[in-house]
N, C-alpha and C. Protein backbone atom coordinates (compact mmCIF):
# COMPACT_ATOMS: atom_id res chain seq x y z
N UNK A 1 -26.87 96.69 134.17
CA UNK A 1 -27.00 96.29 132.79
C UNK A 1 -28.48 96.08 132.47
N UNK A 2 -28.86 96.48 131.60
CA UNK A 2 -30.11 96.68 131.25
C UNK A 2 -30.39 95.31 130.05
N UNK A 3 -31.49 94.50 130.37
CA UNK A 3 -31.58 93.00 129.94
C UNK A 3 -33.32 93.29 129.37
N UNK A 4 -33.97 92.58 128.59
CA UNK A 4 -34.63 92.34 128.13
C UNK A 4 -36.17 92.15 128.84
N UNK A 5 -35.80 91.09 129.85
CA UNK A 5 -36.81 91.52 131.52
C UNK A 5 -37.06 92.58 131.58
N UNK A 6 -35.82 93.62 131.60
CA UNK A 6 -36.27 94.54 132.40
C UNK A 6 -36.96 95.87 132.32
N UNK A 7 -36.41 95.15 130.33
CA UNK A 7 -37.38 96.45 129.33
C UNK A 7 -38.92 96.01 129.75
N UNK A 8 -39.39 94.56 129.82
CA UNK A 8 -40.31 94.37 129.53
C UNK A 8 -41.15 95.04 130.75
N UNK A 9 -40.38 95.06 131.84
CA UNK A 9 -40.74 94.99 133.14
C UNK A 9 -41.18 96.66 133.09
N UNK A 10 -40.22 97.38 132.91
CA UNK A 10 -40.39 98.55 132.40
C UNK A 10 -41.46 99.33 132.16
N UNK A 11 -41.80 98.40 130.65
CA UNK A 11 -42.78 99.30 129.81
C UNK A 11 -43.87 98.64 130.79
N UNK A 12 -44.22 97.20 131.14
CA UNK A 12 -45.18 97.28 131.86
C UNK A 12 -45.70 98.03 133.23
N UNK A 13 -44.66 98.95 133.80
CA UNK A 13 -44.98 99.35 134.30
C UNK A 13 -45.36 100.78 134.06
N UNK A 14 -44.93 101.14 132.93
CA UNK A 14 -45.14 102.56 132.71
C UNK A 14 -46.35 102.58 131.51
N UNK A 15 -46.94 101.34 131.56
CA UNK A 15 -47.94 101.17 130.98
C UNK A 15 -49.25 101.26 132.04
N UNK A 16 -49.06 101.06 133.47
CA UNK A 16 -50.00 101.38 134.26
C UNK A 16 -50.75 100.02 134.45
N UNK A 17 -50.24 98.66 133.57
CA UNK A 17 -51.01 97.43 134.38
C UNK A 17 -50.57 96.46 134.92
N UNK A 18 -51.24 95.72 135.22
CA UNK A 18 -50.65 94.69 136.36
C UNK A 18 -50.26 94.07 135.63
N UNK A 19 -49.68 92.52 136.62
CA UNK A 19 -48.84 91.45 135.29
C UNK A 19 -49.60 90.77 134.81
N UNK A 20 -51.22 90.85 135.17
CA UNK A 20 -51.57 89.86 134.73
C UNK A 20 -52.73 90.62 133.21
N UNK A 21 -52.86 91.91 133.54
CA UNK A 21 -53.34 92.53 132.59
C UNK A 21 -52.18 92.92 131.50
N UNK A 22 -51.26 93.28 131.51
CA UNK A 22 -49.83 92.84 130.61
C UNK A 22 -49.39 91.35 129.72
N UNK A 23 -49.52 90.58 130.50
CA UNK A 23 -49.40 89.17 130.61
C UNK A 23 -50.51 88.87 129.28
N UNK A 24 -52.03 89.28 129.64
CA UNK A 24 -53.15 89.19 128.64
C UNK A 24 -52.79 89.76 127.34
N UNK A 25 -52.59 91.28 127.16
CA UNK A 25 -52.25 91.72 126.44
C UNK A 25 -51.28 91.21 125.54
N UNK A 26 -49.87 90.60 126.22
CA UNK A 26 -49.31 90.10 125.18
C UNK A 26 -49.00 88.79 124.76
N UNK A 27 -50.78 88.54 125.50
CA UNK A 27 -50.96 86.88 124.75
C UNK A 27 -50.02 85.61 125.85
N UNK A 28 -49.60 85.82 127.03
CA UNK A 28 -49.03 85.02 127.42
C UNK A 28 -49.19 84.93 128.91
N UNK A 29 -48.77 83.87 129.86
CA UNK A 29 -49.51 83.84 131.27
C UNK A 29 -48.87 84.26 131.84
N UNK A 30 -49.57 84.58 133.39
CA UNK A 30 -48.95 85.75 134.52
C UNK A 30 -47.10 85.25 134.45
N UNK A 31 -47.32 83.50 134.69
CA UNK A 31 -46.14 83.01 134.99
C UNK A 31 -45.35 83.43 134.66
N UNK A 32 -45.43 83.43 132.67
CA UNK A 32 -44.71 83.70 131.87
C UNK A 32 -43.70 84.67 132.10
N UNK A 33 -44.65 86.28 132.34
CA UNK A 33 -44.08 87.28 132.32
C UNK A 33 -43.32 87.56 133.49
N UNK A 34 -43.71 86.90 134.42
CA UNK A 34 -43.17 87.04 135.64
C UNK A 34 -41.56 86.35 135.55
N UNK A 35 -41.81 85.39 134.73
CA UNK A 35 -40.17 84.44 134.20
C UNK A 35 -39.38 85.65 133.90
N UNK A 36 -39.88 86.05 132.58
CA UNK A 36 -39.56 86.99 131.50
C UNK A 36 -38.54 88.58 132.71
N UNK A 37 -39.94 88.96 132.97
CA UNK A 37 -39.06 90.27 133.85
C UNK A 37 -38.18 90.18 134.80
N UNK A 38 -38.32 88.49 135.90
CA UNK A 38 -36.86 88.39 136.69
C UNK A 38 -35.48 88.07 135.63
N UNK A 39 -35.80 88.10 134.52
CA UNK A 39 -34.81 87.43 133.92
C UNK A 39 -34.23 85.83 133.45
N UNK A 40 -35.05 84.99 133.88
CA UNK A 40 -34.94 83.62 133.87
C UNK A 40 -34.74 82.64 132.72
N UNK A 41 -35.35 83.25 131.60
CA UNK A 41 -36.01 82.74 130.31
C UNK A 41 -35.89 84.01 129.25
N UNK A 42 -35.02 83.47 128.42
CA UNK A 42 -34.82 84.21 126.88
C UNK A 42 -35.88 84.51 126.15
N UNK A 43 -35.85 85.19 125.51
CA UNK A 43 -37.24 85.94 125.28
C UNK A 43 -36.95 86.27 123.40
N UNK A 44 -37.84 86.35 123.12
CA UNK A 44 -37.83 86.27 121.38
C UNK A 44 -38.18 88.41 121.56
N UNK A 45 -37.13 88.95 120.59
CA UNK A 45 -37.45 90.54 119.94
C UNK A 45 -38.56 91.30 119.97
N UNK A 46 -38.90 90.18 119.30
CA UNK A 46 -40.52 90.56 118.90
C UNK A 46 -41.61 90.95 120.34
N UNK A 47 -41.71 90.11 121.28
CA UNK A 47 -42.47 90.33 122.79
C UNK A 47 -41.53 91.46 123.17
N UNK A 48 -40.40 91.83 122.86
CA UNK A 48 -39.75 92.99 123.90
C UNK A 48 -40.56 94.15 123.11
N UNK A 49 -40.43 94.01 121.86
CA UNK A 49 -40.70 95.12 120.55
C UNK A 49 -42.38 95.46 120.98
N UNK A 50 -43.16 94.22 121.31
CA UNK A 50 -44.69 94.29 121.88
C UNK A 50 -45.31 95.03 122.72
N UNK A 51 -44.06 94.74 123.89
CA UNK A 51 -44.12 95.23 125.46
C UNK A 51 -44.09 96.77 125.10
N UNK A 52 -43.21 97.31 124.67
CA UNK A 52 -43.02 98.48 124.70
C UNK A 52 -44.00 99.68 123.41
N UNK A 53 -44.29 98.98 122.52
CA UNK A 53 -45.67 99.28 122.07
C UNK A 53 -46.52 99.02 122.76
N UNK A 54 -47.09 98.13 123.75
CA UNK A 54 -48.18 98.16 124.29
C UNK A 54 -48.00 99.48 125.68
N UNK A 55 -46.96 100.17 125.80
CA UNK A 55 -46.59 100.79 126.69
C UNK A 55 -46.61 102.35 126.05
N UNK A 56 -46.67 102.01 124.74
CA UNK A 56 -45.97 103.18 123.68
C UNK A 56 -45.05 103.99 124.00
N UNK A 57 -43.93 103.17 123.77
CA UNK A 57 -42.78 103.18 124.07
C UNK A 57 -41.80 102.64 122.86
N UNK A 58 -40.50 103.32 122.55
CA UNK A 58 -39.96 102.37 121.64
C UNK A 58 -38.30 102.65 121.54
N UNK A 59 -37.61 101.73 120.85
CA UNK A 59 -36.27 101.48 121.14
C UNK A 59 -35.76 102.04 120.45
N UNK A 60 -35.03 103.03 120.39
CA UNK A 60 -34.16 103.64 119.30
C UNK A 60 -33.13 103.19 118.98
N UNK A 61 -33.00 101.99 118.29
CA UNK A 61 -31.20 101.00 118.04
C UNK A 61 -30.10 101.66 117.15
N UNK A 62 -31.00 103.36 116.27
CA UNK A 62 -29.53 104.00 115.93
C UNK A 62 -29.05 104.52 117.02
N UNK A 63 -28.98 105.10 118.44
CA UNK A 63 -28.20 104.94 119.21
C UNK A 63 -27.45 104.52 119.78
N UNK A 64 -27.28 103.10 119.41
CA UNK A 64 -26.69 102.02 119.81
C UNK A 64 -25.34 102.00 118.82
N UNK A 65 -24.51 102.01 119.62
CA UNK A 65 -22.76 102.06 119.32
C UNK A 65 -22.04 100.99 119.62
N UNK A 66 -21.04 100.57 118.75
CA UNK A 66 -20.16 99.87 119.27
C UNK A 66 -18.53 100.06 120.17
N UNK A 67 -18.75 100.81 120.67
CA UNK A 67 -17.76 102.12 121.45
C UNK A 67 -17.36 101.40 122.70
N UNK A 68 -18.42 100.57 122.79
CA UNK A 68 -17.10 99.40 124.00
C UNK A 68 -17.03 98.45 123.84
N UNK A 69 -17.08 98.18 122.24
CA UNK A 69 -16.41 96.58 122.14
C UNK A 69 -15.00 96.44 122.13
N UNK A 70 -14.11 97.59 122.35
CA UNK A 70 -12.77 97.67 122.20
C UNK A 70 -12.43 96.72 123.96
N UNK A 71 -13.04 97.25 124.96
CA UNK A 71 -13.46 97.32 126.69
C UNK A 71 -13.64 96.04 126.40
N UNK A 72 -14.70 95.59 125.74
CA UNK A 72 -15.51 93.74 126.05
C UNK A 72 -14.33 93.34 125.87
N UNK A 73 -13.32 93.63 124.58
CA UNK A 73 -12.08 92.13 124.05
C UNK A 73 -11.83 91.93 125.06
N UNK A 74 -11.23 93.36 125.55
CA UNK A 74 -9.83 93.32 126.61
C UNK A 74 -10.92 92.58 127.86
N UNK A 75 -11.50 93.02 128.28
CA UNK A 75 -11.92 92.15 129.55
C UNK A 75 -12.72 90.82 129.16
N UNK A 76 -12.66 90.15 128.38
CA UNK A 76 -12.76 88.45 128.42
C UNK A 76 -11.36 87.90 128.06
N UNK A 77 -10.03 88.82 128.53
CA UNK A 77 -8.72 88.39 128.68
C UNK A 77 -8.21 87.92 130.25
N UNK A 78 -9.40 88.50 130.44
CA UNK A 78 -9.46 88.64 132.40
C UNK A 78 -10.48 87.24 133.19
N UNK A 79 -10.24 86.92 134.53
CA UNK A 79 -10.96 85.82 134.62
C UNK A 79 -12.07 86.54 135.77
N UNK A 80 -13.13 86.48 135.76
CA UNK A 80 -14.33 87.16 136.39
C UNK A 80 -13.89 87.69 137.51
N UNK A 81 -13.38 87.00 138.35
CA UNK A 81 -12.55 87.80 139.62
C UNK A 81 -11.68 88.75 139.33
N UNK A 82 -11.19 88.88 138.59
CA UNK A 82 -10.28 90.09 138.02
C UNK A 82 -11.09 90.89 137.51
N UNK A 83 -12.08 91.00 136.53
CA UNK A 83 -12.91 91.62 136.44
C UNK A 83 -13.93 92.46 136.80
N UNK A 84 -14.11 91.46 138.63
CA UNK A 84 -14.69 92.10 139.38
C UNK A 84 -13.91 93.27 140.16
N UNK A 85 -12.74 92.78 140.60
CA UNK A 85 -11.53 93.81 140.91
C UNK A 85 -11.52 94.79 139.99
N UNK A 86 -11.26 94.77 138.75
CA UNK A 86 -11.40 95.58 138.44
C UNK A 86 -12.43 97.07 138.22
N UNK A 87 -13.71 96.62 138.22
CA UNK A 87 -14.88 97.19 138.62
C UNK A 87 -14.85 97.96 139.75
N UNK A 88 -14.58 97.06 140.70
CA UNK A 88 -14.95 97.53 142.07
C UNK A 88 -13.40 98.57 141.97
N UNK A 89 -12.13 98.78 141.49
CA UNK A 89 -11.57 99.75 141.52
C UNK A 89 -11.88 100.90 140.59
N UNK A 90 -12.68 101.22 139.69
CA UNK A 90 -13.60 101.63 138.68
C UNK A 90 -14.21 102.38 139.88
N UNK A 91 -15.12 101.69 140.10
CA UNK A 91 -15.98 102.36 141.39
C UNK A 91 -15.58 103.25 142.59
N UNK A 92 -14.32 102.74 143.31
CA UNK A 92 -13.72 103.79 143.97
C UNK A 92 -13.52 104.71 143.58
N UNK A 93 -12.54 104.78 142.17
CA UNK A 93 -12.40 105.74 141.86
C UNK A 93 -13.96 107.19 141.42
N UNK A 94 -14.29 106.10 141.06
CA UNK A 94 -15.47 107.33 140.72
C UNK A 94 -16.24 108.12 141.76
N UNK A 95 -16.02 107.23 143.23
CA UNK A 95 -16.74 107.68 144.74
C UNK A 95 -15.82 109.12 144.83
N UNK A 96 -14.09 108.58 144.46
CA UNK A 96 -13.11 109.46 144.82
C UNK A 96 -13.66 110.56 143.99
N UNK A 97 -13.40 110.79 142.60
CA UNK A 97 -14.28 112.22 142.15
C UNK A 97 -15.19 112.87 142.71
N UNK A 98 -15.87 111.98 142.61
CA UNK A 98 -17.28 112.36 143.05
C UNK A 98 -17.27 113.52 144.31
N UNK A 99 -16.64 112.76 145.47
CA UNK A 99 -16.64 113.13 146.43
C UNK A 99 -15.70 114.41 146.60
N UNK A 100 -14.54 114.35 145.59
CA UNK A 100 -13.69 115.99 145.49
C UNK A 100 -14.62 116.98 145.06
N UNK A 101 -15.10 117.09 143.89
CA UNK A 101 -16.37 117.65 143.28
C UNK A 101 -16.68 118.34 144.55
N UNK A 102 -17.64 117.44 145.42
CA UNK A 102 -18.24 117.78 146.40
C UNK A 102 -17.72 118.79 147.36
N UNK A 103 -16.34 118.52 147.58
CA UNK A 103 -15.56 119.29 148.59
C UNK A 103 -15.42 120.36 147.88
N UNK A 104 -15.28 120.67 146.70
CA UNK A 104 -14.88 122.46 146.20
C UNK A 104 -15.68 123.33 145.97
């Protein structure tokens, strides 16, 4: 799942600087960003929207669909362990394709 960190983390890296030359750039300390990209600390739009301009880089949100909010209802009917079961049988199955594919 792709989180806000990890955009930031991202563009800073495909921006070519360190965290602490990143960190400068968008006005805030090494710590900060270092919070920011493990994920720790919520982060305001605007610094993600920054990061990735300072990277020149940018988010295209008409791509963004609501095509599995039908998926979200149904699974917060489920209690995380079921959820995870369910996943992890998700996943087999997809090894199982995968792996026929392979054989033909």
């Amino acid at each position: 799942m792709l989180n806000a960190g990890k955009v930031i983390k991202e563009a800073r890296w495909r921006s070519g600087d360190t965290l602490g030359e990143f960190a400068q750039k968008l006005g805030v300390s090494d710590r900060q960003l270092r919070t920011w990209e493990k994920g720790f600390d919520n982060l305001d739009f605007n610094i993600v929207q920054k990061a990735l301009e300072l990277a020149n880089l940018e988010l295209d949100l008409a791509t963004l669909d609501n095509s599995d909010e039908e998926l979200i209802l149904e699974m917060e009917k489920y209690t995380p362990t079921e959820r995870a079961e369910y996943m992890a049988q998700l996943y087999r199955i997809e090894q199982e394709l995968h792996n026929a594919v392979l054989i033909e």
